[in-house]
Structure formats: C-alpha cells, structure tokens
N, C-alpha and C. Protein backbone atom coordinates (compact mmCIF):
# COMPACT_ATOMS: atom_id res chain seq x y z
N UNK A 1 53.34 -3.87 55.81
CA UNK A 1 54.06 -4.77 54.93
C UNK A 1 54.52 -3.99 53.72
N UNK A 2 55.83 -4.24 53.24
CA UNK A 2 56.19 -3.41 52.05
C UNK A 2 55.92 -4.35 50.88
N UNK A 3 55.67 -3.44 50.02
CA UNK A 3 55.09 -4.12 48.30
C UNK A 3 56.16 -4.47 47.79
N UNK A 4 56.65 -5.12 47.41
CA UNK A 4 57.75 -5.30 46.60
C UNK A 4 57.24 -5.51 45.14
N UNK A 5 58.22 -5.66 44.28
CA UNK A 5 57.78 -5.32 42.52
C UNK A 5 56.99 -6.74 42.47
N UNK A 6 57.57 -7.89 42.90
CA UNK A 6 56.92 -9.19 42.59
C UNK A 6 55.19 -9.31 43.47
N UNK A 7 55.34 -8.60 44.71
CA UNK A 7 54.04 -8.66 44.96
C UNK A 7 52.85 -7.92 44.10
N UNK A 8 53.77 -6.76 43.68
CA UNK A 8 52.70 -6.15 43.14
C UNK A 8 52.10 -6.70 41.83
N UNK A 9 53.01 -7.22 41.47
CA UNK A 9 53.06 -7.94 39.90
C UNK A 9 51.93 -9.22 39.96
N UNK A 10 52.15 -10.08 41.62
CA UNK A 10 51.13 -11.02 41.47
C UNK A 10 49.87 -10.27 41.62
N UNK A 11 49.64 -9.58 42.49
CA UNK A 11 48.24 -8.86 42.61
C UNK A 11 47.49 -8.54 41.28
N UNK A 12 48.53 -7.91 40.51
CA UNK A 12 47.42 -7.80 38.99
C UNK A 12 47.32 -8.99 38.48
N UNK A 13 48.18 -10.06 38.19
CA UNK A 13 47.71 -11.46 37.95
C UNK A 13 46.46 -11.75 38.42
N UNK A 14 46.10 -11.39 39.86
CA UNK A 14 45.36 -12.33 40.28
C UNK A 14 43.93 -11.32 40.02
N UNK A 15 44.27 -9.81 39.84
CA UNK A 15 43.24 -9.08 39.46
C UNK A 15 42.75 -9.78 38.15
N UNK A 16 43.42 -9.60 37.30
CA UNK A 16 43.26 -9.83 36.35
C UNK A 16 42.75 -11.43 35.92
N UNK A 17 42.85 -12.38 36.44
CA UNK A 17 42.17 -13.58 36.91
C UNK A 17 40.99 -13.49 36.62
N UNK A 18 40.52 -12.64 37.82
CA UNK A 18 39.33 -12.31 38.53
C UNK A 18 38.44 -12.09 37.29
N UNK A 19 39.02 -11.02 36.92
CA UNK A 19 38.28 -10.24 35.73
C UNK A 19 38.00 -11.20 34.68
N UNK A 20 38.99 -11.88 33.83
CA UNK A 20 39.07 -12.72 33.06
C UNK A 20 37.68 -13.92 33.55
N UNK A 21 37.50 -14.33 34.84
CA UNK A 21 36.82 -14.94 34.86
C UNK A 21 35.47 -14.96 34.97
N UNK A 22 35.16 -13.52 35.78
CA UNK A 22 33.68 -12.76 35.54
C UNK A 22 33.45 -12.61 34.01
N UNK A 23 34.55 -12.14 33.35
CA UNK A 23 33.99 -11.82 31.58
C UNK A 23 33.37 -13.49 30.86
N UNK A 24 34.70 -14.44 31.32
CA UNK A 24 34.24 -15.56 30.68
C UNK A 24 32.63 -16.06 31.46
N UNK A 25 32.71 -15.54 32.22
CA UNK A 25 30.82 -16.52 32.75
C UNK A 25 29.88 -16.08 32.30
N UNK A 26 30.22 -14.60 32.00
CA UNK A 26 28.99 -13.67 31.31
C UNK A 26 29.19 -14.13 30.06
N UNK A 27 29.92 -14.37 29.43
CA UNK A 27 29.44 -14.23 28.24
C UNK A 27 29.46 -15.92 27.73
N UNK A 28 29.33 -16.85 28.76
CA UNK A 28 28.81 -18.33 28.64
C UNK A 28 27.35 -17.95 28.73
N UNK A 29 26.78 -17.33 29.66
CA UNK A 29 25.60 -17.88 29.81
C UNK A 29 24.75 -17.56 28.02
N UNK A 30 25.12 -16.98 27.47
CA UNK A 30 24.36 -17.02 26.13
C UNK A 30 22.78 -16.33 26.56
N UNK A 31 22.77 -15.32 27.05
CA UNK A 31 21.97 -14.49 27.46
C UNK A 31 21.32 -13.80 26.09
N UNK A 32 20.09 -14.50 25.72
CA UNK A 32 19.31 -13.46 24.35
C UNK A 32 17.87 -13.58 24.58
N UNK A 33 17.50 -12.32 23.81
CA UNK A 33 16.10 -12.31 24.18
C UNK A 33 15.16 -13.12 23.37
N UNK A 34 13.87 -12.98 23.63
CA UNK A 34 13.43 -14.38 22.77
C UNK A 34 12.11 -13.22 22.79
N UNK A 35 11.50 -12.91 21.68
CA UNK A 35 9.93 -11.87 21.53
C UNK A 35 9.09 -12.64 21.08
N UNK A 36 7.52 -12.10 21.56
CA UNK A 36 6.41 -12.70 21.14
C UNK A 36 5.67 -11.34 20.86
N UNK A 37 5.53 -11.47 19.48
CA UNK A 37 4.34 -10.38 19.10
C UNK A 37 2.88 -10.80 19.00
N UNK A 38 2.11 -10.45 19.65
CA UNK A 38 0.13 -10.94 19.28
C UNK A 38 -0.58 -9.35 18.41
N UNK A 39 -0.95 -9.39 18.04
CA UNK A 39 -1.91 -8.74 17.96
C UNK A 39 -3.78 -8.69 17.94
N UNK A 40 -3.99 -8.24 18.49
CA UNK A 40 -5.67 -8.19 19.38
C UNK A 40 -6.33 -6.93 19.21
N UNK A 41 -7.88 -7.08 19.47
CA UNK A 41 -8.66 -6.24 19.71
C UNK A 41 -8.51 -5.54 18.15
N UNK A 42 -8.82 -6.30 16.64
CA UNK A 42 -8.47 -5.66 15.93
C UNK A 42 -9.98 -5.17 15.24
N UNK A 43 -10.17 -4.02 15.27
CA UNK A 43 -11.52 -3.34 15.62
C UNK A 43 -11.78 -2.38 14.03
N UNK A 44 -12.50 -2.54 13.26
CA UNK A 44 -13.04 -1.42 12.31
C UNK A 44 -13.34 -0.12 13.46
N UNK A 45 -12.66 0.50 12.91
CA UNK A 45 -12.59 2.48 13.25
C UNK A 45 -13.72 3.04 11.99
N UNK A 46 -13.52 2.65 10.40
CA UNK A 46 -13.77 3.33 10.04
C UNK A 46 -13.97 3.04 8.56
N UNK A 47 -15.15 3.25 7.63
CA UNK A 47 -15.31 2.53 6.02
C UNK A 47 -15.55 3.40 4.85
N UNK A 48 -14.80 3.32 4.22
CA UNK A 48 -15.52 4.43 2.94
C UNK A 48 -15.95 3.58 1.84
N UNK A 49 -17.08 3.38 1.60
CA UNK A 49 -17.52 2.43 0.29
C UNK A 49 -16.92 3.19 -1.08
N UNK A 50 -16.78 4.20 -1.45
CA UNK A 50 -16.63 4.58 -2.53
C UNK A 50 -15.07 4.45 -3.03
N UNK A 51 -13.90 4.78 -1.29
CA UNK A 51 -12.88 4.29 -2.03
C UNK A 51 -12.53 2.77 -2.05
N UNK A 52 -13.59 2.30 -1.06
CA UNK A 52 -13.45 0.29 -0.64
C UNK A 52 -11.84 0.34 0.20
N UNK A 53 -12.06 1.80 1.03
CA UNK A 53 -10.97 1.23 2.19
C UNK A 53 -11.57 1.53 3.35
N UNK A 54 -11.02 0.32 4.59
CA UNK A 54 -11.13 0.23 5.95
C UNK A 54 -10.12 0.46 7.00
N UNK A 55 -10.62 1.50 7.78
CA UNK A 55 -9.74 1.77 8.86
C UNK A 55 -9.89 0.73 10.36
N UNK A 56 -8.65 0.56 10.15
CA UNK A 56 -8.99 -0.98 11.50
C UNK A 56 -7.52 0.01 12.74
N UNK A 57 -7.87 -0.41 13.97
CA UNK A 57 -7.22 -0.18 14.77
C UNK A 57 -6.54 -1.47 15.91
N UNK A 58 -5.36 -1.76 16.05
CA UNK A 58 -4.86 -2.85 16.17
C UNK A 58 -4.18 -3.04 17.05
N UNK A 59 -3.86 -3.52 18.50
CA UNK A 59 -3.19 -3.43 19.82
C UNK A 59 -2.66 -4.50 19.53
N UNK A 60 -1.01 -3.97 19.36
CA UNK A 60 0.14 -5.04 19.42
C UNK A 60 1.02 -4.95 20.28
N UNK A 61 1.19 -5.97 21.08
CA UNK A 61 1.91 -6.25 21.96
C UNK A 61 3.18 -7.77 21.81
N UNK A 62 4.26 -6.62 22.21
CA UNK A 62 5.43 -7.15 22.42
C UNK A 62 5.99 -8.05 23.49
N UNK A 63 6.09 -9.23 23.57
CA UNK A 63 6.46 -9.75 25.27
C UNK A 63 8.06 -10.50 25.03
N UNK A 64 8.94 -9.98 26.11
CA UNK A 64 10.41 -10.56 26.45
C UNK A 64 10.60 -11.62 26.80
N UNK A 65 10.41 -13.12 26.79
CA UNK A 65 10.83 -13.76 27.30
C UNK A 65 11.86 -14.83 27.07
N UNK A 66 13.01 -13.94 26.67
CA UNK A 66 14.15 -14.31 26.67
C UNK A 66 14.69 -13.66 28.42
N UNK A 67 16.50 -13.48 28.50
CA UNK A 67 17.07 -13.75 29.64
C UNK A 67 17.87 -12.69 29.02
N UNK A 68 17.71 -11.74 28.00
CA UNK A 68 18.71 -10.57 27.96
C UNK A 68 17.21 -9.43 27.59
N UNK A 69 18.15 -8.35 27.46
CA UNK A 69 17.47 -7.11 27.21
C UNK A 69 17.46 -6.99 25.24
N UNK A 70 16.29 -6.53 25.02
CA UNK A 70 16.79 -6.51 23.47
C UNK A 70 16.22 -4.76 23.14
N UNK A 71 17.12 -4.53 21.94
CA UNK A 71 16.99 -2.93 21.97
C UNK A 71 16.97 -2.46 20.58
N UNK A 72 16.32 -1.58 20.56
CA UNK A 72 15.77 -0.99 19.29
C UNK A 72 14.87 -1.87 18.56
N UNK A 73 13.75 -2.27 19.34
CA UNK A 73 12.78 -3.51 18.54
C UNK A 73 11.50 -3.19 17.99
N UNK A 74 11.03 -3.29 16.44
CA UNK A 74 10.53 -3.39 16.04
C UNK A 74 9.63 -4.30 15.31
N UNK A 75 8.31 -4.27 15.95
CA UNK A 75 7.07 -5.23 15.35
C UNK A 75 6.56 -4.58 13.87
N UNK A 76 6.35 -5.64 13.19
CA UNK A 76 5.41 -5.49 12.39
C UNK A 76 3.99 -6.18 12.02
N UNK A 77 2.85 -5.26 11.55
CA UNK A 77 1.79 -5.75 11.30
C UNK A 77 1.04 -5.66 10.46
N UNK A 78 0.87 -6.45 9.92
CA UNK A 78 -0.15 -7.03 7.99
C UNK A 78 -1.05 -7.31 8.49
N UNK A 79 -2.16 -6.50 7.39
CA UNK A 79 -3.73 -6.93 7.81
C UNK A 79 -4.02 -6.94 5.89
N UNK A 80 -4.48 -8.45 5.97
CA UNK A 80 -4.90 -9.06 4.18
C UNK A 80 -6.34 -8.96 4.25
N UNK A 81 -7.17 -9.01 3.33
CA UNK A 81 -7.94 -9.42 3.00
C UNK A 81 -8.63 -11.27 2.85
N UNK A 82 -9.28 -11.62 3.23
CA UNK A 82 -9.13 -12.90 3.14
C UNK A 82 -9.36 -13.38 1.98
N UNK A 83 -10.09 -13.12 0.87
CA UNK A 83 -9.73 -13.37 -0.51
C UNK A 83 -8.69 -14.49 -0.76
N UNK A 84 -8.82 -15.49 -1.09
CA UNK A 84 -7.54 -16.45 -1.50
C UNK A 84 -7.43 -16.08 -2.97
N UNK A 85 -7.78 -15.35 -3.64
CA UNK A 85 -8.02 -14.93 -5.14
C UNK A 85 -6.57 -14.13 -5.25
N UNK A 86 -6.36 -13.59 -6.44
CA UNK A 86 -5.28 -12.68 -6.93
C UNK A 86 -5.52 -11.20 -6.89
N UNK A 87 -7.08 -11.18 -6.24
CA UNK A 87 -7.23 -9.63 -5.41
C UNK A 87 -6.91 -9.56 -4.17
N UNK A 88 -6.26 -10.53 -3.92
CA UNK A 88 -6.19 -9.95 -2.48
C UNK A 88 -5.21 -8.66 -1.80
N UNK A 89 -5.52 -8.23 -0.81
CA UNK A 89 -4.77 -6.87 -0.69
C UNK A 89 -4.33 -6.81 1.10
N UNK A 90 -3.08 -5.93 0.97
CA UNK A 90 -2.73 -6.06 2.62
C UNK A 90 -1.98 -4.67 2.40
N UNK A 91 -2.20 -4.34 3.74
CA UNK A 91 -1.62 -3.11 4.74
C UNK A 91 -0.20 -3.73 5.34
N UNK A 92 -0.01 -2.97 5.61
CA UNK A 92 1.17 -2.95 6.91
C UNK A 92 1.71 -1.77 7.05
N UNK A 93 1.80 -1.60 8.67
CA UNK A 93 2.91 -0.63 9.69
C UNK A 93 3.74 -1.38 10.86
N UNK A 94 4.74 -0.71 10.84
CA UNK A 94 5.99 -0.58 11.35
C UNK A 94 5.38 0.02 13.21
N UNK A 95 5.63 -0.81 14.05
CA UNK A 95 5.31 -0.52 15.72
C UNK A 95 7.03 -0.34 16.13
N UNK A 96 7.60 1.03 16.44
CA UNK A 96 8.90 0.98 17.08
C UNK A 96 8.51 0.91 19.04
N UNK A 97 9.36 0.05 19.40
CA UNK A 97 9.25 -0.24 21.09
C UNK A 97 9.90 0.11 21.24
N UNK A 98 10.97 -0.12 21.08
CA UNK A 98 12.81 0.86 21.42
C UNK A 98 13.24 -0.63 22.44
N UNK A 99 13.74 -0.05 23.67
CA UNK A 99 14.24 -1.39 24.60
C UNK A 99 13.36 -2.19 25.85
N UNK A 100 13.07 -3.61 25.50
CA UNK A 100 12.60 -4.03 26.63
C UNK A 100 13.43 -5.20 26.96
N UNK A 101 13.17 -5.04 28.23
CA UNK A 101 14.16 -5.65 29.43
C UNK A 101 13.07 -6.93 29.60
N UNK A 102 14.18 -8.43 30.25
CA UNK A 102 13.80 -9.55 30.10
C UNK A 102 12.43 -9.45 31.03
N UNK A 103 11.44 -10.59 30.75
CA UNK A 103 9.99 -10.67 31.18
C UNK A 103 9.18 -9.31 31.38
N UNK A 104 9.13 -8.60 30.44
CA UNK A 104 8.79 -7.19 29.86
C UNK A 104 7.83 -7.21 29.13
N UNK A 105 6.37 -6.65 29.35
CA UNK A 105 5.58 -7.25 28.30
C UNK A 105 5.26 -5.02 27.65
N UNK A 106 5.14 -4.90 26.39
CA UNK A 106 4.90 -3.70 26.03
C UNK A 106 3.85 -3.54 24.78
N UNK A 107 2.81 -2.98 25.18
CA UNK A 107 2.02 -2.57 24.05
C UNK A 107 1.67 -1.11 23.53
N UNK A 108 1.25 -1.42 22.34
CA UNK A 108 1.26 -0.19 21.25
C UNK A 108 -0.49 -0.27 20.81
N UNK A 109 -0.72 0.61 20.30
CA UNK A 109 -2.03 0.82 19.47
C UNK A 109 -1.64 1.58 18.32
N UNK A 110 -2.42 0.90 17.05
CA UNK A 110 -1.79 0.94 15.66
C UNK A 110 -2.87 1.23 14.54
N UNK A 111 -3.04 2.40 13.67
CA UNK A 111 -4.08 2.37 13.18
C UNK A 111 -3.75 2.20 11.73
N UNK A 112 -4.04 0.90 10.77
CA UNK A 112 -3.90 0.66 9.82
C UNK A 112 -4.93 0.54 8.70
N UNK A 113 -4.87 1.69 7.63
CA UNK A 113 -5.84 1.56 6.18
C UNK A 113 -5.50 0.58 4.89
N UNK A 114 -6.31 -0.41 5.12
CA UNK A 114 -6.23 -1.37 4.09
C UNK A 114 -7.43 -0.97 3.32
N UNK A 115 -6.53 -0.56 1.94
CA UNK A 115 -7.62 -0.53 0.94
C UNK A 115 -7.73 -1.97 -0.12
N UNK A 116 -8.71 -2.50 0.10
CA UNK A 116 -9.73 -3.83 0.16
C UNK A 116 -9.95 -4.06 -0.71
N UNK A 117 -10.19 -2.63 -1.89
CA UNK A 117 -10.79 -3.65 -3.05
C UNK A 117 -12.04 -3.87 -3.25
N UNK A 118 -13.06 -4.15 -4.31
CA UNK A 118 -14.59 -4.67 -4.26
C UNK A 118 -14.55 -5.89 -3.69
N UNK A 119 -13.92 -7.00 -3.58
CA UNK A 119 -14.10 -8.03 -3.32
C UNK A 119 -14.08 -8.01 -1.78
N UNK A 120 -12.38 -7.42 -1.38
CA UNK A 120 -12.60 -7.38 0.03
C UNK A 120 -13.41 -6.75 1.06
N UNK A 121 -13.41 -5.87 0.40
CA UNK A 121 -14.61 -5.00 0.91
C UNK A 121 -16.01 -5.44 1.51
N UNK A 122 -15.89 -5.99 0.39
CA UNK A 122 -17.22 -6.82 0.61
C UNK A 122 -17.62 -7.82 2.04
N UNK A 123 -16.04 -8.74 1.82
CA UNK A 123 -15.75 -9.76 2.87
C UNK A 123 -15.92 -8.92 3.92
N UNK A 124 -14.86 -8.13 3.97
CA UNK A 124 -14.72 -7.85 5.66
C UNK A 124 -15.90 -6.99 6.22
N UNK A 125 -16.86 -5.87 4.95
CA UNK A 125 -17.68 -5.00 5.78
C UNK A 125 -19.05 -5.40 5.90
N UNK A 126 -19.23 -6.23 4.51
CA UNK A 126 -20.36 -6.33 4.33
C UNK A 126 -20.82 -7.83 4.85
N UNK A 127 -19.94 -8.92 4.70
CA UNK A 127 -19.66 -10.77 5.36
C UNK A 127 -19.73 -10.29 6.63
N UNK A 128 -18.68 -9.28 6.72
CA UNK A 128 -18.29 -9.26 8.49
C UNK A 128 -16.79 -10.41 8.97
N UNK A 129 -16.19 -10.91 7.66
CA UNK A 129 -14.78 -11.32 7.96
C UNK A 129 -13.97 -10.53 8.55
N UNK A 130 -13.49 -11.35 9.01
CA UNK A 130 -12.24 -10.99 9.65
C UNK A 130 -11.15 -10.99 8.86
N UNK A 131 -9.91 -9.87 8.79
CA UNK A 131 -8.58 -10.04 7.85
C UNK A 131 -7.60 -10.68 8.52
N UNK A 132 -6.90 -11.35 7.54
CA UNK A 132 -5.79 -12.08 7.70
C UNK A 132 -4.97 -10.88 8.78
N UNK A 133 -4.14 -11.65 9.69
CA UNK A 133 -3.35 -11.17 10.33
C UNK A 133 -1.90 -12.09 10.36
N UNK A 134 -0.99 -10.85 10.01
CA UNK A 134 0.56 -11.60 10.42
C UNK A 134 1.08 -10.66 11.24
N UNK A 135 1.90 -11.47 12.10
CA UNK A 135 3.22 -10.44 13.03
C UNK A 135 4.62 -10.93 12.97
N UNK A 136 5.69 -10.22 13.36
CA UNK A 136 6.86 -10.52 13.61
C UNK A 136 7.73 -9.51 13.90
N UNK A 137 8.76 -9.78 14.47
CA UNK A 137 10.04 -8.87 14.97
C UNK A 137 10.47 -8.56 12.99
N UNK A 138 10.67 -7.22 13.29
CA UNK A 138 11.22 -6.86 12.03
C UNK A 138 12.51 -5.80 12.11
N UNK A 139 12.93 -5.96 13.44
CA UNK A 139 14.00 -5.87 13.74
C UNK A 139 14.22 -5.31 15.60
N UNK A 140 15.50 -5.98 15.72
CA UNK A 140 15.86 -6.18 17.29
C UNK A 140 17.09 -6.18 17.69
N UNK A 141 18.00 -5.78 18.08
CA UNK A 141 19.74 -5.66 18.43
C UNK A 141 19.22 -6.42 19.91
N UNK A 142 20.48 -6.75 20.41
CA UNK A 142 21.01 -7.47 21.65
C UNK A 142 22.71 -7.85 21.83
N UNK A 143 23.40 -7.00 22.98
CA UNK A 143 25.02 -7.18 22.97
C UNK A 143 25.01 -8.69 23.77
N UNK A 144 26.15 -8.92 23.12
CA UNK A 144 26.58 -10.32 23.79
C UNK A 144 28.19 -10.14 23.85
N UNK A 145 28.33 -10.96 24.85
CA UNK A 145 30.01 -11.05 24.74
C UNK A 145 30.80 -11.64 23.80
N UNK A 146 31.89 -11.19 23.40
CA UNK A 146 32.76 -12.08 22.17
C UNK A 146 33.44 -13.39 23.16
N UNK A 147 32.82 -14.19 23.63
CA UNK A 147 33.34 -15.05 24.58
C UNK A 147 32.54 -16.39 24.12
C-alpha cells in the first residue's frame, strides 16, 4: 500500500492520541508516597556523670506506603529529656535513606548524645526514664506529572 501525505499525517494524529492519552492517565492517578517513620530499640550505649551526657543508640525505620517512589528522603530524630521544666534538653540527627520505592520498608541505626543536664540526667540514668521521642520526614522529593 502506498503512504500518501494524508495517511501519514493521520498516523501521527493517532500516534500522538495514543501518547496524549497514556500521559493523561499517568498523571490522573495522583501517584505519591505516603512515609511512616518509628523509631525503636532506643538503648543507652553509654553515660558520663561528670559531663551529664548520654549516649543512646536508635533504630529508625522508614516505611513507603504510598503508590509512588519518593527520593532523597530524610528522617529525623529528637531525643528530650522528660523534664516538663525549662531544663529540658534534646538531641537530634538527620537519617539520609536516599530512594524508596512503594511498600518499601528501610532501616537505619543512629547514635545520638543528648547532653541531659543535672536534672535529666538524673531522670533518664538514675529514675531509669525513658526520653521523649519525636520523628518525621524532614525532607522527601517525588515527580508527578503536570497533568
């Protein structure tokens, strides 16, 4: 069969259709990731009474359960003193994961020095409290379509 200019002309139409319509579905479904940070097993390593700081070691784990990939993600983790007073004192480090892919679960081990203070000190080495713990994404990219 010979091509003529109009056949060829519909063929990219209809390529181009095609395409147009794979781009528009992808980028309906609204594909993003959704993270859960825990942190566990948060363990004294290590105490110096004289400076009243504690070395704690801290397994944080990252889990995907969103429906996209998310990339360059970073947890963070605060360890306070429980003190509700105006001594109270907190640590924090920065956990880089880099990229995890949807239903992806990834963990880190994290060793953080919170210096405590007389008061806290007290709580956590000598009570045997436990420190406040916070987590969260403290940063995460994910491409989406302009659609």
């Amino acid at each position: 069969m010979k091509q003529t200019p109009i056949s060829s002309y519909l063929r990219l139409i209809g390529l181009f259709s095609c395409l147009a319509c794979v781009l528009l579905a992808a980028g309906c479904t609204d594909a993003q990731p959704e993270m859960i940070v825990e942190a566990t097993n948060i363990t004294i390593t290590d105490t110096d009474a004289t400076s009243e700081t504690i070395t704690y070691t801290v397994t944080v784990t990252v889990t995907n359960t969103g429906t996209a990939s998310a990339k360059d993600v970073i947890a963070g983790i605060t360890l306070q003193t429980p003190d509700a007073s105006q001594m109270s004192r907190m640590a924090h480090e920065s956990v880089e994961f880099g990229t995890i892919a949807p239903d992806t679960t990834r963990t880190e081990t994290v060793t953080i020095i919170l210096e405590a203070g007389p008061v806290g000190y007290a709580d956590l080495v000598t009570e045997g409290k436990n420190p406040v713990v916070t987590t969260k994404i403290e940063q995460m990219e994910y491409v989406t379509l302009p659609f």
